[in-house]
Each structure stands twice: as C-alpha cells, then as structure tokens.
N, C-alpha and C. Protein backbone atom coordinates (compact mmCIF):
# COMPACT_ATOMS: atom_id res chain seq x y z
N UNK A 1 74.25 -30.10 -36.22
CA UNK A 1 73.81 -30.72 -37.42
C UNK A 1 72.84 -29.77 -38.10
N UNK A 2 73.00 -29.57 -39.39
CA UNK A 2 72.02 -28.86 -40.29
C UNK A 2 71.10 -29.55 -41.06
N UNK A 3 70.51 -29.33 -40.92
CA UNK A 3 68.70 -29.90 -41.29
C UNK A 3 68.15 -28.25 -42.24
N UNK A 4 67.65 -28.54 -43.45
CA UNK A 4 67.29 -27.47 -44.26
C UNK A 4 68.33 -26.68 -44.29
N UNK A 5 69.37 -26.47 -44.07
CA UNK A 5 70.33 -25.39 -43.55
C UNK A 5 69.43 -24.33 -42.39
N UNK A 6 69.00 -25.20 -41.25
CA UNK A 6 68.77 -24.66 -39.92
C UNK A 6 69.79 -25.96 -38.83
N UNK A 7 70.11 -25.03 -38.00
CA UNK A 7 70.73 -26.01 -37.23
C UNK A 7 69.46 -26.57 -36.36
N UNK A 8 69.28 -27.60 -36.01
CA UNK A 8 68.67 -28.29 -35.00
C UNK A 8 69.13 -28.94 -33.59
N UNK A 9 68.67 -28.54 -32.66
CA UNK A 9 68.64 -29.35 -31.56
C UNK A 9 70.42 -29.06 -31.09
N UNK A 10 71.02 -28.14 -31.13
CA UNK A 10 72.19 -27.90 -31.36
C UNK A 10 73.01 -26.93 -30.30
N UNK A 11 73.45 -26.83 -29.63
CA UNK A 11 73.66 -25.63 -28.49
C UNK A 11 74.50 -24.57 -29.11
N UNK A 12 74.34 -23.47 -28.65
CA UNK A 12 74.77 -21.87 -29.44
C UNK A 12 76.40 -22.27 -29.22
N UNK A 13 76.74 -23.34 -28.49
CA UNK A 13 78.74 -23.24 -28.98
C UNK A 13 78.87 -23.88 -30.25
N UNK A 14 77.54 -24.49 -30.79
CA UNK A 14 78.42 -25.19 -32.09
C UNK A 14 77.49 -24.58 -33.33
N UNK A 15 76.64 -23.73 -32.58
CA UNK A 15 76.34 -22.44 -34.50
C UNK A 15 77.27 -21.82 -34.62
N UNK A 16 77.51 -21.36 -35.83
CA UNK A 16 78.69 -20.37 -36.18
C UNK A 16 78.38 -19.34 -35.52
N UNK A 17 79.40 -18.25 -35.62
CA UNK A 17 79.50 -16.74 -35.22
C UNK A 17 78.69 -15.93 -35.87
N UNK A 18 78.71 -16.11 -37.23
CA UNK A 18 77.94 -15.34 -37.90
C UNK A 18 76.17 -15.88 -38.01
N UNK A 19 76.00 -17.03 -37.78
CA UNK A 19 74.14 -17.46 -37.67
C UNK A 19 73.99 -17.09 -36.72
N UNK A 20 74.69 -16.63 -35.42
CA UNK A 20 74.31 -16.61 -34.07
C UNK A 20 73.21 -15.13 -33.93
N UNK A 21 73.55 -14.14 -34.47
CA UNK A 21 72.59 -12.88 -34.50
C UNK A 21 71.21 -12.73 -34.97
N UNK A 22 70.41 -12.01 -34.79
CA UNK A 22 69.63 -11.66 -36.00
C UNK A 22 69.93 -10.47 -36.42
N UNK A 23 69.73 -10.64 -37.95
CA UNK A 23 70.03 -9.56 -38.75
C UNK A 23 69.49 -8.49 -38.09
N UNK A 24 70.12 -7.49 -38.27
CA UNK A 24 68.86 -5.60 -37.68
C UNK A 24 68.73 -5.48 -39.33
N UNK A 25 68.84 -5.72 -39.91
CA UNK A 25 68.17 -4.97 -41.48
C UNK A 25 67.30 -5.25 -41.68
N UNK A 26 66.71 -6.75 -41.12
CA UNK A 26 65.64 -7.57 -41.39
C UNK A 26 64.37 -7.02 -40.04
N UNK A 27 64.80 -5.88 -39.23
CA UNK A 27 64.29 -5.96 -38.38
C UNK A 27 63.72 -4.30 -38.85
N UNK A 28 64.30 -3.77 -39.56
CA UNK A 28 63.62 -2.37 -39.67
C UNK A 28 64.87 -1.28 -38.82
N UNK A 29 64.41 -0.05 -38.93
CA UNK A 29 65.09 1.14 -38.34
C UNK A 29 63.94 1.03 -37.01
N UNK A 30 65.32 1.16 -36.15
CA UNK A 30 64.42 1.21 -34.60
C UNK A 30 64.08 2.61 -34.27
N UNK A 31 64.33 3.46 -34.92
CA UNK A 31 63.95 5.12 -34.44
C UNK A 31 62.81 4.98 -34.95
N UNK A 32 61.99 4.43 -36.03
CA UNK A 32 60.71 4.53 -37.19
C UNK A 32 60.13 3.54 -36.24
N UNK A 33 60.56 2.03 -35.31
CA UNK A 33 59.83 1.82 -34.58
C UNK A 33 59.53 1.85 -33.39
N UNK A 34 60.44 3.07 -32.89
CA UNK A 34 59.93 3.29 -31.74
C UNK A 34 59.26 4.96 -32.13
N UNK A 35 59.35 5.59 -33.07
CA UNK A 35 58.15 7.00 -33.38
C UNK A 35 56.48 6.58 -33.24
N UNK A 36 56.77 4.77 -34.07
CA UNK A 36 55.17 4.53 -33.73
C UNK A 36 55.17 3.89 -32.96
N UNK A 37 55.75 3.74 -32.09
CA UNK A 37 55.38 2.89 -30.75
C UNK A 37 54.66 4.29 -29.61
N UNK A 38 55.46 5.59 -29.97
CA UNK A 38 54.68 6.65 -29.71
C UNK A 38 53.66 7.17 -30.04
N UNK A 39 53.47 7.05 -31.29
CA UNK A 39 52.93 7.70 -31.72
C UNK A 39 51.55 6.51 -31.21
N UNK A 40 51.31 5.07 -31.08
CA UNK A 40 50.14 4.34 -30.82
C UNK A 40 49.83 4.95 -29.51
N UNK A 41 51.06 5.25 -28.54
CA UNK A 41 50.67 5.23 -27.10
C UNK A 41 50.10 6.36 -26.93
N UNK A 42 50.45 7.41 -27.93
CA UNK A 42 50.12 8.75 -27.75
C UNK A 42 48.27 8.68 -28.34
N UNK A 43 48.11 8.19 -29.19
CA UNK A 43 46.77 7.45 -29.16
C UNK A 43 45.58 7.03 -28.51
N UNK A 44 46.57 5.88 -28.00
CA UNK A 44 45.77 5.41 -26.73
C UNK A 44 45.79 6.41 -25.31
N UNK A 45 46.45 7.23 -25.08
CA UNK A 45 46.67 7.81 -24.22
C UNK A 45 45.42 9.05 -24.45
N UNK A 46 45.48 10.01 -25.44
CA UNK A 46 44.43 10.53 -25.93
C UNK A 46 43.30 9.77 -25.33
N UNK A 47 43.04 8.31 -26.57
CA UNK A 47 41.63 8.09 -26.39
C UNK A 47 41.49 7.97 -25.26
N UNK A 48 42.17 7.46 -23.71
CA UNK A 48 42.21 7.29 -22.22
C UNK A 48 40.99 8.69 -22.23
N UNK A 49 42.39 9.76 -22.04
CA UNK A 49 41.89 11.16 -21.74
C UNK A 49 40.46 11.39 -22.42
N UNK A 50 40.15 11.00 -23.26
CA UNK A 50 38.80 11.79 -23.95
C UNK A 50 37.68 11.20 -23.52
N UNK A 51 38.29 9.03 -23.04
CA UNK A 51 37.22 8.62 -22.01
C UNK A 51 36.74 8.77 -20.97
N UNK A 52 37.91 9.20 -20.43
CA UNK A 52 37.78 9.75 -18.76
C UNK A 52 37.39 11.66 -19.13
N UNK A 53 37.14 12.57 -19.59
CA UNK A 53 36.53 13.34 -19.92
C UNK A 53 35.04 13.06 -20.45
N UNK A 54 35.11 12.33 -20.86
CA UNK A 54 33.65 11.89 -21.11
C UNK A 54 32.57 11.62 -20.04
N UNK A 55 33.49 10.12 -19.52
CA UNK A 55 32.87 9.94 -18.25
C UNK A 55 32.78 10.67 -17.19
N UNK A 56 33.23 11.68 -16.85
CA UNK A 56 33.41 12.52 -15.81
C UNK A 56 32.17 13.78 -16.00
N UNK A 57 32.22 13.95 -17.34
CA UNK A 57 30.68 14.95 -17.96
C UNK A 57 29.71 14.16 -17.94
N UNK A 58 29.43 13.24 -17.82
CA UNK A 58 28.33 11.77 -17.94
C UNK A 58 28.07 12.15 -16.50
N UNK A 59 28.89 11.80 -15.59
CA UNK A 59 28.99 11.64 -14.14
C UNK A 59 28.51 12.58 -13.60
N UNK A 60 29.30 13.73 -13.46
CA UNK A 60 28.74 14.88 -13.08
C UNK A 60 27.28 15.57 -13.59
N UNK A 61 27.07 15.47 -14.76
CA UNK A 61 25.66 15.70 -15.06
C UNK A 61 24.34 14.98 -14.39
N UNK A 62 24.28 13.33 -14.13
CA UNK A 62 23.82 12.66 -13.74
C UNK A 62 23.37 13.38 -12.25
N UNK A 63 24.56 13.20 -11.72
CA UNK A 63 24.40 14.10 -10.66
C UNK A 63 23.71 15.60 -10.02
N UNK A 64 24.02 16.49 -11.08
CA UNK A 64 23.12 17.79 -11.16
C UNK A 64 21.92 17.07 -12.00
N UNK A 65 21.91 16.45 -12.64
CA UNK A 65 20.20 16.13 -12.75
C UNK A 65 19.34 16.09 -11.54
N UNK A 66 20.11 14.83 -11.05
CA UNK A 66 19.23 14.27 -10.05
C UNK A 66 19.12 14.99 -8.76
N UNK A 67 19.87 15.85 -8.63
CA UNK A 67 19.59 16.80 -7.45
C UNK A 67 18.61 17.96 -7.69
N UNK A 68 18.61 18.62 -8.87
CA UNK A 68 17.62 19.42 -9.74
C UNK A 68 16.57 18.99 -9.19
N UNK A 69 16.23 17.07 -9.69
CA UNK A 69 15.16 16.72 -9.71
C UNK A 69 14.71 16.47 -8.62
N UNK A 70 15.05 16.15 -7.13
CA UNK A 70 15.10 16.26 -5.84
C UNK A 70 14.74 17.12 -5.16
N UNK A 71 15.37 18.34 -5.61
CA UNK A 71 15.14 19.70 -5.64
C UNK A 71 13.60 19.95 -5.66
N UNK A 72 13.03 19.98 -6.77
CA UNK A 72 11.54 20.12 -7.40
C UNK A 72 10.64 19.06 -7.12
N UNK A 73 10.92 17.88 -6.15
CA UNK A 73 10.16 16.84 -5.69
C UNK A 73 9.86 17.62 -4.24
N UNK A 74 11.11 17.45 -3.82
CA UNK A 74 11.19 18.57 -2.25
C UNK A 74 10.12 19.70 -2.24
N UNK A 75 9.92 20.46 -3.41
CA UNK A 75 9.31 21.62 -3.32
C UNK A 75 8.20 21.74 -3.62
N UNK A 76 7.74 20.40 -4.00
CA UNK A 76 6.52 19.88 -4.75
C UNK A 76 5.46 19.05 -3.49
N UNK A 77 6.86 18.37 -2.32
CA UNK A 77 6.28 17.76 -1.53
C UNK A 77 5.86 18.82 -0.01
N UNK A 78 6.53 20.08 -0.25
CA UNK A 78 6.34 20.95 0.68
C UNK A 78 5.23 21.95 0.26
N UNK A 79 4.83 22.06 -0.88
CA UNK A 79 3.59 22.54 -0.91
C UNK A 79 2.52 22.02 -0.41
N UNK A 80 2.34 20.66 -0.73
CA UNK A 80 1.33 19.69 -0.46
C UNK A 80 1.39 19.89 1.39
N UNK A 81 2.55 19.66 1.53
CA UNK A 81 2.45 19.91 3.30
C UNK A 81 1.55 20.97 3.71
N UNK A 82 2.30 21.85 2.94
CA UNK A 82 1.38 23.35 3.28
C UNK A 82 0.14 23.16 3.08
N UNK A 83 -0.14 22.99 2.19
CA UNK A 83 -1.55 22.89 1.71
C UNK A 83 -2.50 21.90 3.27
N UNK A 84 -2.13 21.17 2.85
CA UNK A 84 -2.74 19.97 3.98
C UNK A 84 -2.66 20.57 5.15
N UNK A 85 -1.78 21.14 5.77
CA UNK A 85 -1.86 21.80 6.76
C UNK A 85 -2.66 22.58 7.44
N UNK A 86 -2.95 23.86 6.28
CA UNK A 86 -3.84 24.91 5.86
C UNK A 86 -5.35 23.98 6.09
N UNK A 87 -5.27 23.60 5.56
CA UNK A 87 -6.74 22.40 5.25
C UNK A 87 -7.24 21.72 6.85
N UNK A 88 -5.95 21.06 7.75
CA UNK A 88 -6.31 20.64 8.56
C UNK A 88 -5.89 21.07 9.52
N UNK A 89 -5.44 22.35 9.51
CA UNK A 89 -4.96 23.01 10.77
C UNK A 89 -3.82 22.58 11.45
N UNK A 90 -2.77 22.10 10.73
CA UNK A 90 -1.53 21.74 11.01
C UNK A 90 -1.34 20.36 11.31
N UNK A 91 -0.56 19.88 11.90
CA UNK A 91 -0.74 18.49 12.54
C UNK A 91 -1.88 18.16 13.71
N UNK A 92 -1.49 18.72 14.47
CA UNK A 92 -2.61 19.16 15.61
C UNK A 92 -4.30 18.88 15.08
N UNK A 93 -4.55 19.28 13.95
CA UNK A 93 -5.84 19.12 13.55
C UNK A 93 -6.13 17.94 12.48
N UNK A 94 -5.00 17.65 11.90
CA UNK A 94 -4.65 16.29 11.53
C UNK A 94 -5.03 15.11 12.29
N UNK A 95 -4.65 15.05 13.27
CA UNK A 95 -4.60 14.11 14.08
C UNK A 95 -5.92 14.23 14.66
N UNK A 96 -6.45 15.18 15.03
CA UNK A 96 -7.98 14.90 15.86
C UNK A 96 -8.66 15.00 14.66
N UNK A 97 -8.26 15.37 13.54
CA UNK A 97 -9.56 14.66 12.14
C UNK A 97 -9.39 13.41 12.01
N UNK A 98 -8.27 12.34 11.88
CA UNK A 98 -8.35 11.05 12.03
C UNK A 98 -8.65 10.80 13.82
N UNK A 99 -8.57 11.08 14.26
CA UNK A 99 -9.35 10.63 15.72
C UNK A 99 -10.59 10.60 15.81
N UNK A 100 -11.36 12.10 15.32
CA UNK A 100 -12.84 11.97 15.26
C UNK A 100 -13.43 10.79 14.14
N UNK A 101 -12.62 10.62 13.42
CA UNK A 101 -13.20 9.58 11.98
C UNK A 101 -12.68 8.53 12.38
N UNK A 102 -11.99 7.66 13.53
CA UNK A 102 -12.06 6.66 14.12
C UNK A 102 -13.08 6.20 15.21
N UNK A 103 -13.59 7.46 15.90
CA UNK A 103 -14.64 7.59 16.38
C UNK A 103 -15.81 7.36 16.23
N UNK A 104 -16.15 8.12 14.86
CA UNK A 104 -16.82 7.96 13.93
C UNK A 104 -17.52 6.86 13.56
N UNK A 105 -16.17 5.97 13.16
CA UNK A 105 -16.34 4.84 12.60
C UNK A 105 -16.66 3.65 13.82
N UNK A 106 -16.20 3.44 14.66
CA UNK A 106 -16.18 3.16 16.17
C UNK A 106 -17.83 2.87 16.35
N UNK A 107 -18.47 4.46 16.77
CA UNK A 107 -19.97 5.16 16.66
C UNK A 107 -20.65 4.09 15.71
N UNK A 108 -20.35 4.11 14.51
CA UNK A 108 -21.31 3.48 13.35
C UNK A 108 -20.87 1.87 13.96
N UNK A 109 -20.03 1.27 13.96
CA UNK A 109 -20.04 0.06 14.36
C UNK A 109 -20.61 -0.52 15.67
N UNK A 110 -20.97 0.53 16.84
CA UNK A 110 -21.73 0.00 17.57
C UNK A 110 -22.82 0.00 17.22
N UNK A 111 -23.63 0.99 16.57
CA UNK A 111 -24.63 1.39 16.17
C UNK A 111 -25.39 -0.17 15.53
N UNK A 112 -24.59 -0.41 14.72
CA UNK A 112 -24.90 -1.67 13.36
C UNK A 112 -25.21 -2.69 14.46
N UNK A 113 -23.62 -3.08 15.11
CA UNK A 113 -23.95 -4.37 16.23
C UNK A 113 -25.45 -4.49 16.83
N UNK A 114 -25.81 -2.83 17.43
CA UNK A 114 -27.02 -2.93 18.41
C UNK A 114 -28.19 -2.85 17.62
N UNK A 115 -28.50 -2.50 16.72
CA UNK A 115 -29.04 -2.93 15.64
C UNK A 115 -29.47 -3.81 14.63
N UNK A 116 -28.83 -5.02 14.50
CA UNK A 116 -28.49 -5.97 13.88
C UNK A 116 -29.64 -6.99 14.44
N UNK A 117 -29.84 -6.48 15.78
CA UNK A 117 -30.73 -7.66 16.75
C UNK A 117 -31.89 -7.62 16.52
N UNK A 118 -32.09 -6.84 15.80
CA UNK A 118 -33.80 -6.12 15.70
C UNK A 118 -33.37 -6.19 13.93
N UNK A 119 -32.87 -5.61 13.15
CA UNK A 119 -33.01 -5.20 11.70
C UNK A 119 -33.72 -6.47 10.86
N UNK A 120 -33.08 -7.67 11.53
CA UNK A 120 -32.91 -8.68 10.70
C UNK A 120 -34.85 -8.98 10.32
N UNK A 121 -35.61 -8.52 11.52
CA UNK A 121 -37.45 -8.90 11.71
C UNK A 121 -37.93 -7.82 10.77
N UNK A 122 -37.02 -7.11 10.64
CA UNK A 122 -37.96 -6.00 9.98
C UNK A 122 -38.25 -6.34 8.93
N UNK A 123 -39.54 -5.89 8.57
CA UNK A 123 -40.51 -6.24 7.20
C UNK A 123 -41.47 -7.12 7.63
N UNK A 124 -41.92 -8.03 6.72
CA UNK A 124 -43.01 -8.92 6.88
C UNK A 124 -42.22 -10.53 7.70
N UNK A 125 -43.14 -10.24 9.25
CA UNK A 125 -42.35 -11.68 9.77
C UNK A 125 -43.47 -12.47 10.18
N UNK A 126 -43.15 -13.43 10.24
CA UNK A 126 -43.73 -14.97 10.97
C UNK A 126 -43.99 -14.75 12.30
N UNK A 127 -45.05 -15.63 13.16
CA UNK A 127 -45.24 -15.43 14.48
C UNK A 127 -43.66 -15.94 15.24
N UNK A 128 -43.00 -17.48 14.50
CA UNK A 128 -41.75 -17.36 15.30
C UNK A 128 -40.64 -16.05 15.16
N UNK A 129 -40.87 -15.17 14.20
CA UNK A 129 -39.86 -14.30 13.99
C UNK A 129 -40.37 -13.29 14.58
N UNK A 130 -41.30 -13.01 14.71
CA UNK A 130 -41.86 -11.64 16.27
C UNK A 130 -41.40 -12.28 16.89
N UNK A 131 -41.88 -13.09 17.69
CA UNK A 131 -41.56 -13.44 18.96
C UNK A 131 -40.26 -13.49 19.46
N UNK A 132 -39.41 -13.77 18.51
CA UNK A 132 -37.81 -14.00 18.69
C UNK A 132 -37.29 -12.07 19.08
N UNK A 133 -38.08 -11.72 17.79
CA UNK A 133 -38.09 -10.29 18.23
C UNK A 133 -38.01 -9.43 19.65
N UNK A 134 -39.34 -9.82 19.81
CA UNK A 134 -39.77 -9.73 20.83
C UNK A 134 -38.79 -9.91 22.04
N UNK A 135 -38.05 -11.58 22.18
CA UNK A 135 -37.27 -11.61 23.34
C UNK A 135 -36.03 -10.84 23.15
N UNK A 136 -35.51 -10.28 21.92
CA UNK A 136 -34.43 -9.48 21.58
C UNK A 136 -34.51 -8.02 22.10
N UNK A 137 -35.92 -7.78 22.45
CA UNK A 137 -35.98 -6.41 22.99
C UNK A 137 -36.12 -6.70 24.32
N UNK A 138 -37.03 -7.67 24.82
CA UNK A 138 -36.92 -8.05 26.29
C UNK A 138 -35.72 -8.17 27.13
N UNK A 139 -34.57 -8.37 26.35
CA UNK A 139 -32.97 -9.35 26.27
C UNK A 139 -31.95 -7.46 26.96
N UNK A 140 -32.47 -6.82 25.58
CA UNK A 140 -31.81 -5.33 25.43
C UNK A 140 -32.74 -4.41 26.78
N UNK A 141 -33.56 -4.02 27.19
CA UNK A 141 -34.23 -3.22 28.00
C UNK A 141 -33.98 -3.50 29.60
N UNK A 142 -33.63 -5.08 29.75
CA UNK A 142 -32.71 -5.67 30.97
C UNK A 142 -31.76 -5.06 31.13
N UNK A 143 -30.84 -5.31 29.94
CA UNK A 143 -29.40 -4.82 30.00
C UNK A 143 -29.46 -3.51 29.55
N UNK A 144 -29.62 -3.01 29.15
CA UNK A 144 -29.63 -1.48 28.71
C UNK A 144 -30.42 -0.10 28.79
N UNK A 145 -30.34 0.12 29.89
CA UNK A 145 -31.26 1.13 30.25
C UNK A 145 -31.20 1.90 29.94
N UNK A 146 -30.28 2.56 28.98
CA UNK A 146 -29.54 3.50 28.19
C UNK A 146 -30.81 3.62 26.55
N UNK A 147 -30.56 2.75 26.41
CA UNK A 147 -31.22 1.90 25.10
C UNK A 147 -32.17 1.58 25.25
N UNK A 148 -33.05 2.06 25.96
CA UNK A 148 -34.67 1.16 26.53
C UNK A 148 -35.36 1.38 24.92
N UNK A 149 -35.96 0.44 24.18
CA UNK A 149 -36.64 0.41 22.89
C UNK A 149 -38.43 -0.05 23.55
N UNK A 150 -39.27 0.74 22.75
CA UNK A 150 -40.55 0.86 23.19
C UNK A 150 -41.49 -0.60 21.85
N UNK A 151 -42.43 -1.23 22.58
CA UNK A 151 -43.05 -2.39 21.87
C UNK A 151 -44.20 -1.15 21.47
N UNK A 152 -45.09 -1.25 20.47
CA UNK A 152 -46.34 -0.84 19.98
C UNK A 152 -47.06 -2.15 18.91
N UNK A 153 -48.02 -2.62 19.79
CA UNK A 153 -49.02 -3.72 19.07
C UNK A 153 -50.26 -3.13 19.59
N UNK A 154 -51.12 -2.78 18.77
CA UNK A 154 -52.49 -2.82 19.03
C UNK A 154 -52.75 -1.73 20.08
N UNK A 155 -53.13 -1.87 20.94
CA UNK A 155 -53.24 -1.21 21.53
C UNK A 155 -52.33 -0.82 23.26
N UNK A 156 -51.56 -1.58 22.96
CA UNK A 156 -50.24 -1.80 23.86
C UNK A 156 -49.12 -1.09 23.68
N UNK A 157 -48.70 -0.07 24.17
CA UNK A 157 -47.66 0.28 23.87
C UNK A 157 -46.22 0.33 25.01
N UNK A 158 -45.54 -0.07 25.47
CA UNK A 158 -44.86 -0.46 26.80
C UNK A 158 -43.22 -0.65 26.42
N UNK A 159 -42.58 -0.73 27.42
CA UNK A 159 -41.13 -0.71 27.79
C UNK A 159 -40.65 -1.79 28.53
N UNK A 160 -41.54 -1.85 29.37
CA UNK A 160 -41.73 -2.75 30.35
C UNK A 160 -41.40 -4.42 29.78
N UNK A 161 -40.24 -4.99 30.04
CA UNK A 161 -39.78 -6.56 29.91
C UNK A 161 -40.89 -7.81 30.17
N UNK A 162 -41.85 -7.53 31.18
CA UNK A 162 -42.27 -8.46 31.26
C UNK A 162 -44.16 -8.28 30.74
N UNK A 163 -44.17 -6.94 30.42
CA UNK A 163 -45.60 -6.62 29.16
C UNK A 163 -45.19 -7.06 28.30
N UNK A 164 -44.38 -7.31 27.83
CA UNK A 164 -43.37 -7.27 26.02
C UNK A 164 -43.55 -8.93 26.19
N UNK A 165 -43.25 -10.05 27.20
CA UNK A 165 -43.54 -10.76 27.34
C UNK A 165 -44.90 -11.58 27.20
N UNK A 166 -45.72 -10.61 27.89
CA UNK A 166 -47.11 -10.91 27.80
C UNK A 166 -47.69 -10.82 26.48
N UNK A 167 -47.38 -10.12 25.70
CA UNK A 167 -47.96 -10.17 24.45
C UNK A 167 -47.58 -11.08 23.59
N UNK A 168 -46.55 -12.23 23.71
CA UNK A 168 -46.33 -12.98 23.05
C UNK A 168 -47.32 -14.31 22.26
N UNK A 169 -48.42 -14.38 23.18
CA UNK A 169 -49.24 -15.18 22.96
C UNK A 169 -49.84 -14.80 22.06
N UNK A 170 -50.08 -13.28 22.14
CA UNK A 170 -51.32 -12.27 20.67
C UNK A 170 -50.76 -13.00 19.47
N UNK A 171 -50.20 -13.15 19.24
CA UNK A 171 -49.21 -13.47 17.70
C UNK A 171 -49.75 -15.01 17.74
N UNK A 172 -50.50 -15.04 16.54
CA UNK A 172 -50.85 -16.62 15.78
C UNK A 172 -49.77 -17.29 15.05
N UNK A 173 -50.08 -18.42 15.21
CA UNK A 173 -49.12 -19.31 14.01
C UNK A 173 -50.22 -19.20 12.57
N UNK A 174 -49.11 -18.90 11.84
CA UNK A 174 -49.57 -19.01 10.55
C UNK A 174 -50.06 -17.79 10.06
N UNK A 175 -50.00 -17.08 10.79
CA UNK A 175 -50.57 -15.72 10.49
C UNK A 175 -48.85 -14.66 10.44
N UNK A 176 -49.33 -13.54 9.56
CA UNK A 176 -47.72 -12.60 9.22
C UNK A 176 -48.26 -11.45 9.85
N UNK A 177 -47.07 -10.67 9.99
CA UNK A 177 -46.99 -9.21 11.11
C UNK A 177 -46.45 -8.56 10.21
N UNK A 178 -46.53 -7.25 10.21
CA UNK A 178 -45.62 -6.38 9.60
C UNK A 178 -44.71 -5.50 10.68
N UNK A 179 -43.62 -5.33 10.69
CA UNK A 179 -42.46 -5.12 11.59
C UNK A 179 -41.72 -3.95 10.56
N UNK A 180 -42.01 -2.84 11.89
CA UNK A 180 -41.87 -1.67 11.46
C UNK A 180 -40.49 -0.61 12.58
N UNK A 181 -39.88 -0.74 11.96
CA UNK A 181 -38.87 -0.14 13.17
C UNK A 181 -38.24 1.21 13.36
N UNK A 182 -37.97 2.03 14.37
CA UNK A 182 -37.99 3.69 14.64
C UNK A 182 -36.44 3.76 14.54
N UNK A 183 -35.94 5.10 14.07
CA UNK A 183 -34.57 4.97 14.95
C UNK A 183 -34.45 6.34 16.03
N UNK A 184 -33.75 6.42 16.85
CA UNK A 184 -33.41 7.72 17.77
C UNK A 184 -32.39 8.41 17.34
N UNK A 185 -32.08 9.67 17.30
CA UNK A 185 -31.40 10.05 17.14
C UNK A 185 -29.81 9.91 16.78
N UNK A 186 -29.47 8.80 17.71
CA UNK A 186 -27.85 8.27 17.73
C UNK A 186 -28.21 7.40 16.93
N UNK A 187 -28.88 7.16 16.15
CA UNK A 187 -29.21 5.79 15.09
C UNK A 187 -29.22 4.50 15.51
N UNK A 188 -29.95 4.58 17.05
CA UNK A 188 -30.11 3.43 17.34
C UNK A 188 -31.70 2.92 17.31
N UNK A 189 -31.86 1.99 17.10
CA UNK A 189 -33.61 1.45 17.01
C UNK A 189 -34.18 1.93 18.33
N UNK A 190 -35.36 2.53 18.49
CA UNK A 190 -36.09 2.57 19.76
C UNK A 190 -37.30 2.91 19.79
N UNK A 191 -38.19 1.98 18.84
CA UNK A 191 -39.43 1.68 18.89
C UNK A 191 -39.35 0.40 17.69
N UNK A 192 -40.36 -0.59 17.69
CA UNK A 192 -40.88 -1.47 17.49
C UNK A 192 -42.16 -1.15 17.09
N UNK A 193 -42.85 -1.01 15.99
CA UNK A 193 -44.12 -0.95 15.63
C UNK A 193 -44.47 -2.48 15.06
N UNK A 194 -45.64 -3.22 15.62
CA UNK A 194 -46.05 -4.62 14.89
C UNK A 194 -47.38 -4.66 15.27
N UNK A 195 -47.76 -4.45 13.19
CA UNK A 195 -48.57 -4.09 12.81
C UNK A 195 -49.69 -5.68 12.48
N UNK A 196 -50.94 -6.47 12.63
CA UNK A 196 -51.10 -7.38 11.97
C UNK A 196 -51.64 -7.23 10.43
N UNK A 197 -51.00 -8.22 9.49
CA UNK A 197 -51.60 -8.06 8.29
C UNK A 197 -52.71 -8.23 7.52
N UNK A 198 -53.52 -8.09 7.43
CA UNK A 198 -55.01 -8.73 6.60
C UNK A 198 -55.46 -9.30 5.46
C-alpha cells in the first residue's frame, strides 16, 4: 500500500523493481568519496603522529630534567657530606660529638637535680626555710660523700650531719637569714653561707 507515494509497512516482494534500489546519483561519485575518506584519515593519522611526537619530546625531556636535577641535588648533598665530615672528623667524630653532648647534657641534668635541693633557699629565707635547708644538706652529706657540702653560720663552719643539726635552734622565728650559696667546680653547690640579717 502507498501512503504519500512511500510504500508502508510492506515487504520488499510487493515494492516494485525499480523503488527497490537507491539511486547512486543521489549518492555522489564514490572515488570523490572515498579520496576524502583519505584524505580525513590521512589527517587524523598525521594529527596521531604529531601527538605522539609531541608527547614523546614532553616525556623524554621531563625525564632529562629531572635527572639533571638529581644530578645537582646529589652533588650538592655530597658536598655538605664532605664538608661535615671535614668539620667532624668523619663519622667516627660525628658520633662521639653527639655522644659527648648527650653527656653533656646528662652532666647538666644531674647537676640541676642536685642542686635544686638547696637553690630553691637561696636569697633571703625564713627560720622554717633554713632549717628545711639545713636538713637538705644533713639528708645529702649521709648519702653522698662524694658531694659532702660545708654549713658556715657565725662562727661554725662544719660538714659534719649532726653539727649542721645542732645549729638548728640558732635560727629565730620571725627573724630572716640571708642564704648564700658556693658552687665547686662540677657545678655542684658545696658550701652554704647563712648570713643573719639586721
């Protein structure tokens, strides 16, 4: 059946012979479309090639950059070796310069600890704050014979735990001392001067 003069809904035994084709005139010269069917691919094929040339100079450059720059980090970080080396006598002297400066530091932290027991009186103290003193050195000269710290009041001057004792009574309430403290050599306290104030 023809509808617009199109057949519809119709199976190819009952179109004519001649509707059954499509025209080729209506379709163009197939040599003109297949030259540009080359001629696009040849195109795209190019632009392929000129991307992948591209990227491949992208790529490879990236690459010699960053090894360049590797290069001159390397040679930058081997001076410094040298240098440091030179400076600390290789590893070998490296290592016993951070050893002695753990030591060091070690040294100063006992120092402070044994210190700390006594620092806190120093200056102008109270009869309870001598006296506390006082048993802090009595406390240390027991245990530390190494560390023996010397009392000086008046006319007393002693080592002795249980003189250091005895003088505890000299000290009035209500009355201030002046607390004066020595250090020895290793920077540890080892004298006690307590002076009264007037």
């Amino acid at each position: 059946m023809k509808k617009n003069s199109e057949y519809v809904g119709a199976d190819e035994k009952f179109v004519p012979e001649n509707e059954r084709y499509v025209d080729e005139s209506l379709l163009g010269n197939k040599e003109e479309t297949k030259k540009t069917i080359k001629k696009v691919a040849k195109g795209f094929g190019i632009g392929y090639l000129v991307f992948i040339v591209i990227f491949l100079v992208i790529f490879i450059g990236s690459f010699i950059f960053a090894g360049s720059f590797i290069f001159k980090v390397g040679k930058t970080v081997d001076k410094q070796i040298d240098n440091f080396g030179s400076q600390t006598d290789g590893v070998g002297g490296f290592i016993g310069s951070i050893e002695s400066q753990i030591q060091s530091q070690v040294n100063q932290q006992e120092v402070d600890s044994f210190n700390i027991d006594f620092e806190r009186y120093s200056g102008t103290s109270s009869r309870l704050f001598v006296t506390t003193l006082l048993d802090n050195v009595v406390t240390n000269n027991k245990k530390n014979s190494d560390k023996i710290i010397t009392v000086i009041y008046n006319e007393t001057t002693t080592t002795d735990p249980n003189e250091i004792v005895e003088l505890k009574p000299s000290f009035e309430e209500g009355k201030y001392y002046e607390v004066i403290l020595d250090y020895g050599t290793n920077g540890l306290v080892n004298k006690v001067t307590i002076k009264d104030i007037k």
